[in-house]
PDB file of N, CA and C in Angstrom:
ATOM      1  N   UNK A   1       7.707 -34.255  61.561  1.00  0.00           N
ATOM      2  CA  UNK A   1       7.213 -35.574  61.893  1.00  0.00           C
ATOM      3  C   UNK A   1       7.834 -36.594  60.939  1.00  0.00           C
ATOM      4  N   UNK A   2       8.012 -37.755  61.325  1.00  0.00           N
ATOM      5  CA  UNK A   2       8.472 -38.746  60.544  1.00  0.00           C
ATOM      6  C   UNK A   2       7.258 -39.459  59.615  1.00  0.00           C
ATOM      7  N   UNK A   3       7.864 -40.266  58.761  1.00  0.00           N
ATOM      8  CA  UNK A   3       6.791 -41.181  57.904  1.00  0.00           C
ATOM      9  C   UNK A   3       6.178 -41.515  58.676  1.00  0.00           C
ATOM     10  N   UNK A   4       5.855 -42.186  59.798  1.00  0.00           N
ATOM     11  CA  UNK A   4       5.090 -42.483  60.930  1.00  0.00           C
ATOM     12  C   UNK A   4       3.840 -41.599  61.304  1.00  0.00           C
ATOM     13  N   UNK A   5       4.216 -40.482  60.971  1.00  0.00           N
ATOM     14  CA  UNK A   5       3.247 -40.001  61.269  1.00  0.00           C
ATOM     15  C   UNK A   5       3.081 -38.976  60.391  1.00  0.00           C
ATOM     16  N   UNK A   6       2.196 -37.505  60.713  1.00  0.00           N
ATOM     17  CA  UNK A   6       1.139 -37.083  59.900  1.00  0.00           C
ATOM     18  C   UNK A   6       0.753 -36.328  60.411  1.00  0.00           C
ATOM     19  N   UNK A   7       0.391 -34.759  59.822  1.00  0.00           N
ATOM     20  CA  UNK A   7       0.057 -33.609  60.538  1.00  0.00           C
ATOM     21  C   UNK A   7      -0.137 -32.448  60.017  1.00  0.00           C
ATOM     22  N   UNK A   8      -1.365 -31.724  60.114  1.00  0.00           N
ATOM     23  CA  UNK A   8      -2.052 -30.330  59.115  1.00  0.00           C
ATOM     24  C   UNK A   8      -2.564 -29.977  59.829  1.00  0.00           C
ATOM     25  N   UNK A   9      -2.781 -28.538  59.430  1.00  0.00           N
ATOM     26  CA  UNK A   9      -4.112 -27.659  60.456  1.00  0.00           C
ATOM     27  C   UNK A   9      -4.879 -27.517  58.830  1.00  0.00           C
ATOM     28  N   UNK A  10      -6.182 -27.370  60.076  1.00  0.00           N
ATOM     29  CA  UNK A  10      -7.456 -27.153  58.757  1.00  0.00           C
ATOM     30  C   UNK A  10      -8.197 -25.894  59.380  1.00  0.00           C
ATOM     31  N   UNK A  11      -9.348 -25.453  58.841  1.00  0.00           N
ATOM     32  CA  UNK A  11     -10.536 -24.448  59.490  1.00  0.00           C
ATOM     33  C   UNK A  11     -11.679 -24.755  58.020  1.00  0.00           C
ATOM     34  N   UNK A  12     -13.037 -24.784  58.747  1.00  0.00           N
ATOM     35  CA  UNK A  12     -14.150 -24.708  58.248  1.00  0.00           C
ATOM     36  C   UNK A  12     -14.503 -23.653  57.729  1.00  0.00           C
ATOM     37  N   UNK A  13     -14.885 -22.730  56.603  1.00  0.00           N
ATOM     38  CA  UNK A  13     -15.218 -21.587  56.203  1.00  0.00           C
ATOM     39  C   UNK A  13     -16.521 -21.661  57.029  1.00  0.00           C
ATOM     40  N   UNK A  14     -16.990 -20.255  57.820  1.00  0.00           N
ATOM     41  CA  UNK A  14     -18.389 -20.107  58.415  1.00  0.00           C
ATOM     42  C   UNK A  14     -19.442 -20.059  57.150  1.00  0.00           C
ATOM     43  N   UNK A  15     -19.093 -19.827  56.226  1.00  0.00           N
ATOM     44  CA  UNK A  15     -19.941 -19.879  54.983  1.00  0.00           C
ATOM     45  C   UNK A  15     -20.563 -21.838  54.248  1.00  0.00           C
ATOM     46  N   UNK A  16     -19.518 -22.517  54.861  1.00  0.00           N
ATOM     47  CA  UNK A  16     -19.650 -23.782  54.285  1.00  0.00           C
ATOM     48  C   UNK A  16     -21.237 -23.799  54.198  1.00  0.00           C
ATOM     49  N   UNK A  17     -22.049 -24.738  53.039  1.00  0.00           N
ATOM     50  CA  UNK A  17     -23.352 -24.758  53.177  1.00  0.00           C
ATOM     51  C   UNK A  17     -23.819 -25.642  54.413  1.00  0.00           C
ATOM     52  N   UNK A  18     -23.254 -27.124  54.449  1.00  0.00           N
ATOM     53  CA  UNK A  18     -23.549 -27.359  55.742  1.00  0.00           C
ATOM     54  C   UNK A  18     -23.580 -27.091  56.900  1.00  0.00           C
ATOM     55  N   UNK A  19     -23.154 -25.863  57.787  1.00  0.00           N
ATOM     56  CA  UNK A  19     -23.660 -25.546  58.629  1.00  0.00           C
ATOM     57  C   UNK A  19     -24.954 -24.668  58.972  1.00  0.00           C
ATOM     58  N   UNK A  20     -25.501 -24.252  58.467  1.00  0.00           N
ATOM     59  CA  UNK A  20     -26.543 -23.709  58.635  1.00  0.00           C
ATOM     60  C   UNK A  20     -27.987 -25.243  59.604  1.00  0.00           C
ATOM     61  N   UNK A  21     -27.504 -26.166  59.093  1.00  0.00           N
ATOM     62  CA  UNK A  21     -28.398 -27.050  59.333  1.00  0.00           C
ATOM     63  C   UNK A  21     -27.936 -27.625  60.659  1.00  0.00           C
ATOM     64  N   UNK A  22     -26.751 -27.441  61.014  1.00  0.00           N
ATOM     65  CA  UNK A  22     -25.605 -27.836  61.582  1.00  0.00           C
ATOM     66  C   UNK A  22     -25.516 -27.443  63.006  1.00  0.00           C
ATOM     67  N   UNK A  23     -25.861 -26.750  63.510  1.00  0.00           N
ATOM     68  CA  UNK A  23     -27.377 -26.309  64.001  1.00  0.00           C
ATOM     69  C   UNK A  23     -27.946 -25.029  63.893  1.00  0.00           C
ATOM     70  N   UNK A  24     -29.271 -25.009  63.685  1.00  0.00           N
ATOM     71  CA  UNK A  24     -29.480 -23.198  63.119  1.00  0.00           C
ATOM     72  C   UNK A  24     -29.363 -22.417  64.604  1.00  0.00           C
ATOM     73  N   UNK A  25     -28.844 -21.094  64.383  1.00  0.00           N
ATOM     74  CA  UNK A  25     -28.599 -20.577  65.405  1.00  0.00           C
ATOM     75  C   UNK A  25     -27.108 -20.929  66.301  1.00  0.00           C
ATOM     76  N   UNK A  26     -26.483 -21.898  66.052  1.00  0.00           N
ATOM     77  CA  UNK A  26     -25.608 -22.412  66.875  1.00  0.00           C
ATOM     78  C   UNK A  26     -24.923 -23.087  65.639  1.00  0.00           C
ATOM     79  N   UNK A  27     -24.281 -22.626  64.805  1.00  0.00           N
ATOM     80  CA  UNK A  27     -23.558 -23.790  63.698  1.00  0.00           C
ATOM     81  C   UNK A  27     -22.250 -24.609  64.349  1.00  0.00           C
ATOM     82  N   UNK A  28     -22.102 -25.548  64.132  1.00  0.00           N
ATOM     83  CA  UNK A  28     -20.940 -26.333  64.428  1.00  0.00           C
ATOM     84  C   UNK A  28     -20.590 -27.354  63.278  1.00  0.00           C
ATOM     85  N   UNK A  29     -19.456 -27.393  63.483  1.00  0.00           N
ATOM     86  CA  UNK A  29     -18.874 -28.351  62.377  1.00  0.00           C
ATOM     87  C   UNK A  29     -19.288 -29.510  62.639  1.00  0.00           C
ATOM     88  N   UNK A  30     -20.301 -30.836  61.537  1.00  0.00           N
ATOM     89  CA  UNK A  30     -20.358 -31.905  61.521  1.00  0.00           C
ATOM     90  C   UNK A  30     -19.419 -32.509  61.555  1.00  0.00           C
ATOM     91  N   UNK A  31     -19.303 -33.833  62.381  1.00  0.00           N
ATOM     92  CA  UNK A  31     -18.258 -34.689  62.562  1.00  0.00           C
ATOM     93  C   UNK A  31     -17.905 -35.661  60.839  1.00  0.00           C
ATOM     94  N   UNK A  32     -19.384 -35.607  60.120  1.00  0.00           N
ATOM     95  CA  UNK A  32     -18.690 -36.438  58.328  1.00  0.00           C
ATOM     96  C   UNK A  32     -17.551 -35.048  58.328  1.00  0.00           C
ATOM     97  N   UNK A  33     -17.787 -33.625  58.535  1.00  0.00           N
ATOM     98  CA  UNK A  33     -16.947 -32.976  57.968  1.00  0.00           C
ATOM     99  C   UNK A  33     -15.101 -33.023  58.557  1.00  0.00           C
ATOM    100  N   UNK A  34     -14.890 -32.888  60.079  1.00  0.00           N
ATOM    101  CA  UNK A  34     -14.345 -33.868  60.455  1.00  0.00           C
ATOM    102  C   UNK A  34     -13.319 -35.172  59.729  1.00  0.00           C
ATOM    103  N   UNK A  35     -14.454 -36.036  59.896  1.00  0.00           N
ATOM    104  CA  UNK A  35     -13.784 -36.725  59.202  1.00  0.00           C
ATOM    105  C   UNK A  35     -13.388 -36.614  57.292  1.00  0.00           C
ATOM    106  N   UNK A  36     -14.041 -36.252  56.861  1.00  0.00           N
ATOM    107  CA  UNK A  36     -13.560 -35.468  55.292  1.00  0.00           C
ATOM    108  C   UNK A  36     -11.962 -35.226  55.434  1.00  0.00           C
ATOM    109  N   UNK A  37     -11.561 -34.302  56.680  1.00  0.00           N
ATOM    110  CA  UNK A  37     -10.681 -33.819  56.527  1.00  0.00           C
ATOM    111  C   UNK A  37      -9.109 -34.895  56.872  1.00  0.00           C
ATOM    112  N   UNK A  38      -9.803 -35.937  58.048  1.00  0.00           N
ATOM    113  CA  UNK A  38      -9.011 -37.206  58.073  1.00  0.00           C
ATOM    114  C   UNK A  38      -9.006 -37.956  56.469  1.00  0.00           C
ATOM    115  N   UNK A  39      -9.777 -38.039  56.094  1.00  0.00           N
ATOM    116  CA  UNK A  39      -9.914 -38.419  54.316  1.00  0.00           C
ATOM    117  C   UNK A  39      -8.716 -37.887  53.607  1.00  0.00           C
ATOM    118  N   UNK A  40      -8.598 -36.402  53.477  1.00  0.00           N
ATOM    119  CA  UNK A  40      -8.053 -35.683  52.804  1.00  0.00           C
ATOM    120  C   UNK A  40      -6.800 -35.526  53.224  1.00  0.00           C
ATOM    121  N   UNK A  41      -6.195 -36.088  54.779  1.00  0.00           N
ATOM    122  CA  UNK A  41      -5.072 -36.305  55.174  1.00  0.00           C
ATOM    123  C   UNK A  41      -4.555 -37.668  54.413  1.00  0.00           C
ATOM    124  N   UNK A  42      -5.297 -38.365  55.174  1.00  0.00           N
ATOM    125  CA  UNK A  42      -4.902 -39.699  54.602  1.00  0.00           C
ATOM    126  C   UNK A  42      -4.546 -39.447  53.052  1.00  0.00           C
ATOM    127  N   UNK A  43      -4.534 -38.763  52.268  1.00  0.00           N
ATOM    128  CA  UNK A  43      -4.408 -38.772  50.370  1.00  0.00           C
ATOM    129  C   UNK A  43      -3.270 -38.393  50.679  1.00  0.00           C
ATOM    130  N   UNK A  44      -3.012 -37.638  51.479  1.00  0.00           N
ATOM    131  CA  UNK A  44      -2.125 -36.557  50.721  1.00  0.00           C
ATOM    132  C   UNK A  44      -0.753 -37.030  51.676  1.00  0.00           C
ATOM    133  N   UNK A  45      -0.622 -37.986  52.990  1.00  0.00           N
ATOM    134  CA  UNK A  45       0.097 -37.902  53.611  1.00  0.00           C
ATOM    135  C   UNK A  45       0.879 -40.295  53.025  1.00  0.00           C
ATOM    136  N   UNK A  46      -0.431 -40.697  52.572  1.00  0.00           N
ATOM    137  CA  UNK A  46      -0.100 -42.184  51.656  1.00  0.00           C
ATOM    138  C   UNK A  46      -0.527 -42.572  50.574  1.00  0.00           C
ATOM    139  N   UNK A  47      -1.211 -41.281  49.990  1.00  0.00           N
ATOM    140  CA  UNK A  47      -1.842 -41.408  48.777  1.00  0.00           C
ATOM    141  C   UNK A  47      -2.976 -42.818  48.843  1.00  0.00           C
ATOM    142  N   UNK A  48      -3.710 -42.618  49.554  1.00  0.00           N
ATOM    143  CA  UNK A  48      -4.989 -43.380  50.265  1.00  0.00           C
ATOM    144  C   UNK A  48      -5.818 -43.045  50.290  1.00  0.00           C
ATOM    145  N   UNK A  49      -7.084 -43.807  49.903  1.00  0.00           N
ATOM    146  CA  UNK A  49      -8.644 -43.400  50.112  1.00  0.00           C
ATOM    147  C   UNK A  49      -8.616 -44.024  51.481  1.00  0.00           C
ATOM    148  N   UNK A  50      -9.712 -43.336  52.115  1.00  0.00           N
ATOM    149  CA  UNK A  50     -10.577 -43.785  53.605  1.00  0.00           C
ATOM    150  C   UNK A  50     -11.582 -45.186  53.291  1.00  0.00           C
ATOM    151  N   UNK A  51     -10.957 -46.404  53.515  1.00  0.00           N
ATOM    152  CA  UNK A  51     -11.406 -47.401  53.174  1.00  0.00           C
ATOM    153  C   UNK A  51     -12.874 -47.409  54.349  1.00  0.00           C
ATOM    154  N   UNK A  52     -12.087 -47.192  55.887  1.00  0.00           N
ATOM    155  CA  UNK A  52     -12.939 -47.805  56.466  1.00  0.00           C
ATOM    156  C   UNK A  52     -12.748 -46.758  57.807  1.00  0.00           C
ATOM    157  N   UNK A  53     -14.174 -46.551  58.411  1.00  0.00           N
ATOM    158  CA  UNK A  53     -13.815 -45.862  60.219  1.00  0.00           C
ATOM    159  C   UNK A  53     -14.197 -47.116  61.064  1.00  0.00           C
ATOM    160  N   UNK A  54     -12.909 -47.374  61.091  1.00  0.00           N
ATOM    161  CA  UNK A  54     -13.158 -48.857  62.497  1.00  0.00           C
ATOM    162  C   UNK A  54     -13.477 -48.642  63.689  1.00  0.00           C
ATOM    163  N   UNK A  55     -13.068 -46.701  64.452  1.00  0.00           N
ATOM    164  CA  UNK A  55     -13.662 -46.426  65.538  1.00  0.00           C
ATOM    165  C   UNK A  55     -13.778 -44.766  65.381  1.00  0.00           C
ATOM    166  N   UNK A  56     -14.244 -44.309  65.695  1.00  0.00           N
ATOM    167  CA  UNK A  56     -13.841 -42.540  65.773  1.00  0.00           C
ATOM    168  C   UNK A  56     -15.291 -42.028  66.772  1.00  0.00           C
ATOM    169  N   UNK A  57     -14.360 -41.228  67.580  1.00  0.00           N
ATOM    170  CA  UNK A  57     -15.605 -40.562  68.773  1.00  0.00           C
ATOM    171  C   UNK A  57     -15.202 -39.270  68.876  1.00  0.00           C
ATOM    172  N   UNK A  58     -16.135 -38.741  69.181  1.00  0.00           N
ATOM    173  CA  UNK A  58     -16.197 -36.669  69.110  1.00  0.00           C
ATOM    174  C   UNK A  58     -16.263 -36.389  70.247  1.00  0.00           C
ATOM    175  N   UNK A  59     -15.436 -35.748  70.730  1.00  0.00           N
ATOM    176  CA  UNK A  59     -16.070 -35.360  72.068  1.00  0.00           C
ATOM    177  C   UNK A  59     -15.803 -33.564  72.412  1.00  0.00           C
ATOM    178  N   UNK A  60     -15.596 -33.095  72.008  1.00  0.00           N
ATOM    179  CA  UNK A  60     -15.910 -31.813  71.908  1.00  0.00           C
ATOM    180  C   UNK A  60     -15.605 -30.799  70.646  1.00  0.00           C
ATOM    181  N   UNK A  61     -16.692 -29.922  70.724  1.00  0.00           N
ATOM    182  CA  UNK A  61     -16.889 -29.469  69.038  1.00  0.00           C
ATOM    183  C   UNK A  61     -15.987 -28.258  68.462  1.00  0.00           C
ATOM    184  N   UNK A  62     -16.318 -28.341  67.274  1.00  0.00           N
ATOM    185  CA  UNK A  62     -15.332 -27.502  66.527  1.00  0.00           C
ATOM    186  C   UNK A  62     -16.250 -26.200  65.889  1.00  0.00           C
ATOM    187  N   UNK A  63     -15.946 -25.001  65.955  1.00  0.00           N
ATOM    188  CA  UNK A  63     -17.196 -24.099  65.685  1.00  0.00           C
ATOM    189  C   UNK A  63     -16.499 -23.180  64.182  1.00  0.00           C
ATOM    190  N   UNK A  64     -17.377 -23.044  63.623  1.00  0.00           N
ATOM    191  CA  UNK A  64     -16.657 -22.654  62.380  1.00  0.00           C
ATOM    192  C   UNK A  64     -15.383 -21.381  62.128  1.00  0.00           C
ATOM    193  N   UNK A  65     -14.920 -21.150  61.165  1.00  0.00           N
ATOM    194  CA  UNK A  65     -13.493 -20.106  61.585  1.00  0.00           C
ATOM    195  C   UNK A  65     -11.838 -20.823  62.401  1.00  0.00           C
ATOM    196  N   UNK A  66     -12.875 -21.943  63.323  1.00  0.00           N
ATOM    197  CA  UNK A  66     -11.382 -22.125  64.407  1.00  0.00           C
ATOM    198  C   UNK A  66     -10.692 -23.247  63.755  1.00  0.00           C
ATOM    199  N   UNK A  67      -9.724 -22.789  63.945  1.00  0.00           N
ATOM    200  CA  UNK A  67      -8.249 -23.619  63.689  1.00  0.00           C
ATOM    201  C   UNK A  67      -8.418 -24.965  64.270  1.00  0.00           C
ATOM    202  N   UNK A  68      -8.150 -26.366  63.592  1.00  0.00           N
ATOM    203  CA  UNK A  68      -8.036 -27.643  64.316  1.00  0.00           C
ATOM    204  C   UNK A  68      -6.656 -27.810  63.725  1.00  0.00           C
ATOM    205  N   UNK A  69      -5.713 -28.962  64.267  1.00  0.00           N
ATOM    206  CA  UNK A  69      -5.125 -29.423  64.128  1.00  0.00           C
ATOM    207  C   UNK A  69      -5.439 -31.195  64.238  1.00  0.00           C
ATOM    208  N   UNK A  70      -4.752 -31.585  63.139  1.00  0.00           N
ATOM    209  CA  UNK A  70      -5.347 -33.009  62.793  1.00  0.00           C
ATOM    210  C   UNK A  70      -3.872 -33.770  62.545  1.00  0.00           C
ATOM    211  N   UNK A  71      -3.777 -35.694  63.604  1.00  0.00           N
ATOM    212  CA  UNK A  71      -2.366 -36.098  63.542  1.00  0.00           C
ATOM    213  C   UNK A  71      -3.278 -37.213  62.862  1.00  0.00           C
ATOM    214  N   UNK A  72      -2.268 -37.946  61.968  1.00  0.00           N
ATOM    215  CA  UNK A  72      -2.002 -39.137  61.772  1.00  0.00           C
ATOM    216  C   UNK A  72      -0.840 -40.251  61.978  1.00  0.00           C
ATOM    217  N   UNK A  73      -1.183 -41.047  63.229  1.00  0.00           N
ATOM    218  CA  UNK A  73       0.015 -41.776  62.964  1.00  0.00           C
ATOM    219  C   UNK A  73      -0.329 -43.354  62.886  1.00  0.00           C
ATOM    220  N   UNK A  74       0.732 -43.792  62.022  1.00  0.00           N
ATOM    221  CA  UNK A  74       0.596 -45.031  61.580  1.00  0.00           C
ATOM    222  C   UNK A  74       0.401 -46.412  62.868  1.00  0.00           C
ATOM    223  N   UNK A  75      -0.565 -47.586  62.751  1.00  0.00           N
ATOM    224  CA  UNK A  75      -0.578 -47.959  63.737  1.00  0.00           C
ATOM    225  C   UNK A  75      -0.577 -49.436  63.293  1.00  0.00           C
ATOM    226  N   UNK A  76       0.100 -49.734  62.441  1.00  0.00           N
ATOM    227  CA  UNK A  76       0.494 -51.117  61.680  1.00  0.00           C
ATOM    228  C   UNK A  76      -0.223 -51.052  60.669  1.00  0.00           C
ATOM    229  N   UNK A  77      -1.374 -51.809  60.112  1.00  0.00           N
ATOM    230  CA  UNK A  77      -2.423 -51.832  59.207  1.00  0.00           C
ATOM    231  C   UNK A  77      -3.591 -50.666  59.251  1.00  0.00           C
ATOM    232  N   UNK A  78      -3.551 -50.241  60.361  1.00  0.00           N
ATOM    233  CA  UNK A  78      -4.352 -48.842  60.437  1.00  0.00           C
ATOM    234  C   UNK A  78      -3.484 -47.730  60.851  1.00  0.00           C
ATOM    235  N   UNK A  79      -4.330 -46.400  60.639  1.00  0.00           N
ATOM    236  CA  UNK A  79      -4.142 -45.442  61.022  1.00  0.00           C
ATOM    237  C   UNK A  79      -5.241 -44.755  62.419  1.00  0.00           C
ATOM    238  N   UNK A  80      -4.256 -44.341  63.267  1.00  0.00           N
ATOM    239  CA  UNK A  80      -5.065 -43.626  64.504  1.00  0.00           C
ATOM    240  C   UNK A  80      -4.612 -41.984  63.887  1.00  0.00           C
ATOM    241  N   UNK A  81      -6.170 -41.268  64.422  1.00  0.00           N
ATOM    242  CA  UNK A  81      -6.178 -39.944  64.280  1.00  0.00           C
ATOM    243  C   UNK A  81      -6.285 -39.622  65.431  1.00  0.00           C
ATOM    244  N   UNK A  82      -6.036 -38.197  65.472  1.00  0.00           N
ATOM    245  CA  UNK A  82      -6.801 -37.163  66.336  1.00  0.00           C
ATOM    246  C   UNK A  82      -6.744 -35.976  65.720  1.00  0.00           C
ATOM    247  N   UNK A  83      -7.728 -35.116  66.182  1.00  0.00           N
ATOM    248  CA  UNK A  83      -8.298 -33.427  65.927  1.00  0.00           C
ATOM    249  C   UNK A  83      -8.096 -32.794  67.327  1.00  0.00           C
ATOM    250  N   UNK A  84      -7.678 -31.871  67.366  1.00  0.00           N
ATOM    251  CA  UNK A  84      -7.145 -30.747  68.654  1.00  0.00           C
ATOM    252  C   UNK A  84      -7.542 -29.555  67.929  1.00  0.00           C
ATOM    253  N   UNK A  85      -7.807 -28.258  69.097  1.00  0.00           N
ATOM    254  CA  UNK A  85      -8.076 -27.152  68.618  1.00  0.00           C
ATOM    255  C   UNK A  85      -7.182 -26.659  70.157  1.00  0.00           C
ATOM    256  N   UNK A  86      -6.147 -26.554  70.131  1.00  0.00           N
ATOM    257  CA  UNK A  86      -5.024 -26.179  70.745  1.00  0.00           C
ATOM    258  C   UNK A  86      -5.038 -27.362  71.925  1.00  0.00           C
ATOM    259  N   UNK A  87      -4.823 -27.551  72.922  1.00  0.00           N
ATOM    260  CA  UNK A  87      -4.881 -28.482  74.123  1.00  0.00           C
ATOM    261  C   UNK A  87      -6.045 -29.642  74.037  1.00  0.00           C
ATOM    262  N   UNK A  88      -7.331 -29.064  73.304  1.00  0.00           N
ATOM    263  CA  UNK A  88      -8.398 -29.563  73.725  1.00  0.00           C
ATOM    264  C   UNK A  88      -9.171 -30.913  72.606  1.00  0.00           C
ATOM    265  N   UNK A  89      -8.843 -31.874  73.068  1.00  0.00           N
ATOM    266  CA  UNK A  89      -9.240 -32.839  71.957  1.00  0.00           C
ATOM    267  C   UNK A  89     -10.548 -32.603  71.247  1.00  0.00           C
ATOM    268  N   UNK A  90     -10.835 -32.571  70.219  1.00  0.00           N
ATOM    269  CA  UNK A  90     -12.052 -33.025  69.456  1.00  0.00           C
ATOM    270  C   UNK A  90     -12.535 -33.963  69.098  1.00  0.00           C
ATOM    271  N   UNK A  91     -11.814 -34.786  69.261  1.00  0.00           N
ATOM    272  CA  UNK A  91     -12.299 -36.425  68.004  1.00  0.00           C
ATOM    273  C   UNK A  91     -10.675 -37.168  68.108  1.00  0.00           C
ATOM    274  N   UNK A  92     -11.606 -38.264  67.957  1.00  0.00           N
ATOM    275  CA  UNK A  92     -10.139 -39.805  67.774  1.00  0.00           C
ATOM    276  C   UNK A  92     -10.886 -40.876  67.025  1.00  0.00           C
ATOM    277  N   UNK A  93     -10.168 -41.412  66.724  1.00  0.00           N
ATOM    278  CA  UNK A  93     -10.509 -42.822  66.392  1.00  0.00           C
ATOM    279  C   UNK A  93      -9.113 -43.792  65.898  1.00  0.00           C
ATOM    280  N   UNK A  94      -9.688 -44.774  64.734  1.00  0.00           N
ATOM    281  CA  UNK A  94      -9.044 -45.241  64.258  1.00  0.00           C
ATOM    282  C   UNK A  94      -9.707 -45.525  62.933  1.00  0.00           C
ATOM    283  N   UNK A  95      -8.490 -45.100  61.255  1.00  0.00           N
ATOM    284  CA  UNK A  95      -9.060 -45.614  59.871  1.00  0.00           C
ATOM    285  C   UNK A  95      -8.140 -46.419  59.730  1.00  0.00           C
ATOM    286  N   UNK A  96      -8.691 -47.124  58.283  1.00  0.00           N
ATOM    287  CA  UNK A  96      -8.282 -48.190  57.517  1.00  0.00           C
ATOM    288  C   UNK A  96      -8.003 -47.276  56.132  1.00  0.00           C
ATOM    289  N   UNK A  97      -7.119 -47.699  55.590  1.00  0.00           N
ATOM    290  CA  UNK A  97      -6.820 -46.503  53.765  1.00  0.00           C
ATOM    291  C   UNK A  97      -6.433 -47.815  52.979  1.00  0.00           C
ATOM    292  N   UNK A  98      -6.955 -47.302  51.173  1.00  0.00           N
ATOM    293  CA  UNK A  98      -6.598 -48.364  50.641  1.00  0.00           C
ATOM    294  C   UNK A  98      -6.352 -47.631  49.230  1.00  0.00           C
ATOM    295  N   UNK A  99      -5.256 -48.449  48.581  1.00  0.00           N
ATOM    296  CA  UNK A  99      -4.843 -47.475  47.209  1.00  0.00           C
ATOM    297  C   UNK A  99      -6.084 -47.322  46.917  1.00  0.00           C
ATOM    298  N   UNK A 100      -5.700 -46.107  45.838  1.00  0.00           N
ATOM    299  CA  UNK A 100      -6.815 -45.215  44.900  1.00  0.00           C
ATOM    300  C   UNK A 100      -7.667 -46.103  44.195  1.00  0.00           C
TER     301      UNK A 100
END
């Protein structure tokens, strides 16, 4: 990918403490966690904190163990994401990043 853009796979340990609450019986990855991981892109791909979520929507979930794949690409003053777990979107939006 070019400077433009931006791109990692992640996975949730089934052990993380937050899922248990996450739902009992049915754990799924919270969408703050989710986004954490857009956070942790954003550092490492402009050396940027997550100033701001100007939009981001979930629409289908991520269950612990599975592989997501997470893009960033630059969209002038913001950044647009997305999360995929092969074909199937998880989440989009749009952040704002601002030096450290």
């Amino acid at each position: 990918m070019s400077a433009s853009a931006y791109r990692t796979v992640f996975r949730v340990a089934p052990d993380h403490p937050s899922l248990p609450g996450h739902f009992p019986g049915y754990p799924l990855v919270p969408g703050v966690m989710l986004l954490e991981q857009v956070a942790l892109a954003l550092r490492a791909w402009r050396n940027q904190r997550l100033a701001r979520v100007v939009e981001a929507k979930f629409v289908a979930p991520l269950l612990p163990a599975e592989q997501a794949e997470l893009s960033l690409t630059d969209n002038g003053t913001r950044v647009r994401f997305e999360i995929r777990r092969g074909e199937i979107l998880l989440a989009r939006g749009i952040v704002e990043g601002s030096d450290p």
